[in-house]
C-alpha atoms as a PDB file:
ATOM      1  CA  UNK A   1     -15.387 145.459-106.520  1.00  0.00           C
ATOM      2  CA  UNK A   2     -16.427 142.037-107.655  1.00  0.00           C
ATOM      3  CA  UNK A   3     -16.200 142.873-111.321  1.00  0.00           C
ATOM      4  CA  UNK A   4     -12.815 144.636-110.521  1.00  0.00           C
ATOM      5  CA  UNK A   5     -11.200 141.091-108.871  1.00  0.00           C
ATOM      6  CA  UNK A   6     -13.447 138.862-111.338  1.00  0.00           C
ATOM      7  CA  UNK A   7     -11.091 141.118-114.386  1.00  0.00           C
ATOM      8  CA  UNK A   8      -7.734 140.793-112.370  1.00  0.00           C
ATOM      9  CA  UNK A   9      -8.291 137.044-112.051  1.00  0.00           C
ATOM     10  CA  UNK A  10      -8.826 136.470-115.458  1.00  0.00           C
ATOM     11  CA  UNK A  11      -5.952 138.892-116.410  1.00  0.00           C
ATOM     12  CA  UNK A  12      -3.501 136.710-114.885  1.00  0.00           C
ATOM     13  CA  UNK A  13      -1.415 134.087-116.806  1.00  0.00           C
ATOM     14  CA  UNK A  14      -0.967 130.811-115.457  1.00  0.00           C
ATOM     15  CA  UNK A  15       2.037 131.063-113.394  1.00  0.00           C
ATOM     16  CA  UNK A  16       0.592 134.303-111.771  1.00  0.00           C
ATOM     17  CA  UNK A  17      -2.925 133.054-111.003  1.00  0.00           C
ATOM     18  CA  UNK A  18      -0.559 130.135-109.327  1.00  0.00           C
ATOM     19  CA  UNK A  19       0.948 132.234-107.144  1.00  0.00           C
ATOM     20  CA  UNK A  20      -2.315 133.992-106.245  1.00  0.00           C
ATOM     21  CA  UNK A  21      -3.874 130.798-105.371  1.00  0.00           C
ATOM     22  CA  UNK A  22      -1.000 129.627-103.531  1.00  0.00           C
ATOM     23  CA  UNK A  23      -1.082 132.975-101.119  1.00  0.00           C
ATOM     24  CA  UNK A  24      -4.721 132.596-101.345  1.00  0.00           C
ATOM     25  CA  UNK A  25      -4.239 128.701 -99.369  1.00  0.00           C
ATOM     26  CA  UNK A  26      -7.039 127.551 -98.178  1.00  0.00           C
ATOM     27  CA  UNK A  27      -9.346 129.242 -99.764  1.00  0.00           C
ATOM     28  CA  UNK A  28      -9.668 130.302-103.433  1.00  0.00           C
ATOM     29  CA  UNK A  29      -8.653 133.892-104.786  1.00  0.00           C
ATOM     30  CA  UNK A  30     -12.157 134.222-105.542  1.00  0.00           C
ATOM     31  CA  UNK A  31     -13.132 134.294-101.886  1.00  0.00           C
ATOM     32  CA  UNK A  32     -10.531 137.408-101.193  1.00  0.00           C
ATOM     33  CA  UNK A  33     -11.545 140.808-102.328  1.00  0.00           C
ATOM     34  CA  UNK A  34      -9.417 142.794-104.916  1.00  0.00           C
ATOM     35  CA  UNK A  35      -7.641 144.753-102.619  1.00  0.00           C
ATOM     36  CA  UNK A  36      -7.126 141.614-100.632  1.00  0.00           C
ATOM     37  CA  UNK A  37      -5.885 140.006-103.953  1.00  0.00           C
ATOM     38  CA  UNK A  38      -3.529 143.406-104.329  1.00  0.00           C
ATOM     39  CA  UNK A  39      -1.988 142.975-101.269  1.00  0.00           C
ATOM     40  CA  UNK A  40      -1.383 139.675-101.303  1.00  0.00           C
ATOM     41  CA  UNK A  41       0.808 140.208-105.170  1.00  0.00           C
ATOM     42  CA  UNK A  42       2.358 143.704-103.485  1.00  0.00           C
ATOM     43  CA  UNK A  43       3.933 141.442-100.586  1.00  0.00           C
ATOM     44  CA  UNK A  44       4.805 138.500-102.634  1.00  0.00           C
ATOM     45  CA  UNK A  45       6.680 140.561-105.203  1.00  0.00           C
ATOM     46  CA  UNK A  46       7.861 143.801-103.147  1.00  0.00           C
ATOM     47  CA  UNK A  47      11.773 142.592-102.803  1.00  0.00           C
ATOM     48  CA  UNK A  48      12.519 142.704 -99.238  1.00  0.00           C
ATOM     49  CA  UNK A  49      15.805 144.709 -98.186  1.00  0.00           C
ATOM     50  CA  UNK A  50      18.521 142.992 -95.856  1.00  0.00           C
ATOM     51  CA  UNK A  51      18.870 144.927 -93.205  1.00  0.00           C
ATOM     52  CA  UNK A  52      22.676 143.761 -92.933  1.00  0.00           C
ATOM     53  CA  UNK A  53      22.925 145.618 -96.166  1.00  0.00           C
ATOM     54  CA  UNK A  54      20.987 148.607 -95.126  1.00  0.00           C
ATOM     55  CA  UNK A  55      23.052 148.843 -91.908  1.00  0.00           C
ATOM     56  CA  UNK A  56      26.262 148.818 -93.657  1.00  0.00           C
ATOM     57  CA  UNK A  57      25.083 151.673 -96.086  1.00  0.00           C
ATOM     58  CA  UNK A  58      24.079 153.312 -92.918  1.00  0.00           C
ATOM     59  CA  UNK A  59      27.469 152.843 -90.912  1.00  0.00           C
ATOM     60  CA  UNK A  60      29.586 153.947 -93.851  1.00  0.00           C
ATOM     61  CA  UNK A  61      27.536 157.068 -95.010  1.00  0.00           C
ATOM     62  CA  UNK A  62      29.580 160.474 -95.562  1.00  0.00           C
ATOM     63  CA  UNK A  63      28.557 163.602 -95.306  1.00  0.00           C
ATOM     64  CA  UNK A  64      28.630 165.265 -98.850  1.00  0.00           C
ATOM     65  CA  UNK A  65      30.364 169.338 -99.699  1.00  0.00           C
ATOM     66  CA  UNK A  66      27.533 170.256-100.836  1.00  0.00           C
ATOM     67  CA  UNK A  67      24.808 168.748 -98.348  1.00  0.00           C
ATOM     68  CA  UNK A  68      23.835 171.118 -95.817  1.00  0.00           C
ATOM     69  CA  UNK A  69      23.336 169.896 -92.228  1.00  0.00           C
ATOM     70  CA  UNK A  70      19.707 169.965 -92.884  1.00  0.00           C
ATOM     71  CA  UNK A  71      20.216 167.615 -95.667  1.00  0.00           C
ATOM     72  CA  UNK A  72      22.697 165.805 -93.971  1.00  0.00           C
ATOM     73  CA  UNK A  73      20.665 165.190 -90.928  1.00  0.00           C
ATOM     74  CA  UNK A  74      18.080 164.105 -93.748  1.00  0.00           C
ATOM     75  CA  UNK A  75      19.661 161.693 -95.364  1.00  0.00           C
ATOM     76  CA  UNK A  76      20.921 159.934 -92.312  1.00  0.00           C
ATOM     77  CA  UNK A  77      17.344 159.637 -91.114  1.00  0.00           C
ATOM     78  CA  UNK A  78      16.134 158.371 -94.263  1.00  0.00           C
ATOM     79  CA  UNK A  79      19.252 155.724 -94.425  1.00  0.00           C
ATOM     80  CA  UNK A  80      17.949 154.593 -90.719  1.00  0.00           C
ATOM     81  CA  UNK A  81      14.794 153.994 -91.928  1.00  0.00           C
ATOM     82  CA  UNK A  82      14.980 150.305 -92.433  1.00  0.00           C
ATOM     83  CA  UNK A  83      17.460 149.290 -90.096  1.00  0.00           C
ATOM     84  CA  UNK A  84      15.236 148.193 -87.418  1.00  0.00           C
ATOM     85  CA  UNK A  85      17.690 149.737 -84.467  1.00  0.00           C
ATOM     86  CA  UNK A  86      14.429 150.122 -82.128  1.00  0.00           C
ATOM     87  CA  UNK A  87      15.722 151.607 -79.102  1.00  0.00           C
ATOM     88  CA  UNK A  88      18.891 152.141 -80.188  1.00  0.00           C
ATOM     89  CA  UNK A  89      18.182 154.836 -82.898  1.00  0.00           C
ATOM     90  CA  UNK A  90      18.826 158.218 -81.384  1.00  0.00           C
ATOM     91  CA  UNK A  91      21.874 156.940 -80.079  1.00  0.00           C
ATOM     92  CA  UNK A  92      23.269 155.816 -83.659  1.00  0.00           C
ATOM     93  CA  UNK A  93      21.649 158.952 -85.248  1.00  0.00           C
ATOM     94  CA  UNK A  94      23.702 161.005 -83.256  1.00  0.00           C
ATOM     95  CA  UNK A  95      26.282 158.933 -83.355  1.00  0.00           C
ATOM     96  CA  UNK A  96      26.682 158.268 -87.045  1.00  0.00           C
ATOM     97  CA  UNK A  97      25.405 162.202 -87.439  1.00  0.00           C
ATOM     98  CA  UNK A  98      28.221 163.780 -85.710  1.00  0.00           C
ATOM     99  CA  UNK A  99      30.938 161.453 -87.034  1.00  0.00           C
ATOM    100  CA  UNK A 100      30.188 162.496 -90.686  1.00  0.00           C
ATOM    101  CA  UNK A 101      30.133 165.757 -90.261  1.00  0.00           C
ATOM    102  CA  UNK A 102      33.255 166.735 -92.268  1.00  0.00           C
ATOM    103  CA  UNK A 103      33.711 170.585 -91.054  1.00  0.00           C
ATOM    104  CA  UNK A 104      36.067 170.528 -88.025  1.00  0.00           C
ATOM    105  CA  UNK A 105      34.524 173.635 -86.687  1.00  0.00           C
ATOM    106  CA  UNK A 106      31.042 171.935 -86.136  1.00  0.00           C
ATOM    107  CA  UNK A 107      32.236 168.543 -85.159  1.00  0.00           C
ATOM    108  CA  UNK A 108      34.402 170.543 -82.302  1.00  0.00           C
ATOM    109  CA  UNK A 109      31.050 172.103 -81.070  1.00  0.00           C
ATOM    110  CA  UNK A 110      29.281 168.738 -81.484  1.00  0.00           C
ATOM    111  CA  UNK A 111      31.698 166.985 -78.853  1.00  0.00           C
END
């Protein structure tokens, strides 16, 4: 593992290994293991999604022709995934579930 960091460290341009160092504050990247090291550039330059923006494509999604409800029910779960509701999920699953459904059929059994 040593020779594994030891090779990313030297890899690194200059602005890189600055940014290493700098996440690496107070000690030096050569103290922190390579998965350490890994980590540290996976957080730094993983682009963090706004939740107001994941919300909104949350609160506006429509239930597609050709989706079934299994898919439907899908994709709404997977479009809650990074909302942070806590608590509140089940009800806004539900919620936002039943609201897209577009066959008037189901959505008169659903309320």
């Amino acid at each position: 593992m040593e020779r594994k960091r030891a090779i990313l460290l030297n890899s690194l341009n200059e602005e890189c290994y600055v940014i290493v160092r700098s996440l690496c504050v107070p000690n030096l990247p050569e103290t922190k293991t390579f998965d350490q090291l890994i980590t540290l550039l996976m957080d730094y330059f993983s682009p963090v999604a706004s939740i107001f923006g994941e919300r909104q494509k949350f609160y506006h999604v429509v239930k597609r022709e050709s989706e079934s409800v299994s898919e439907w029910s899908a994709r709404v779960k997977q479009l809650a995934a990074n909302c942070k509701f806590g608590e509140e999920l089940p009800v806004l699953l539900r919620d936002i579930f039943t609201i897209g459904v577009d066959n008037s059929q189901i959505k008169d059994r659903l309320f």
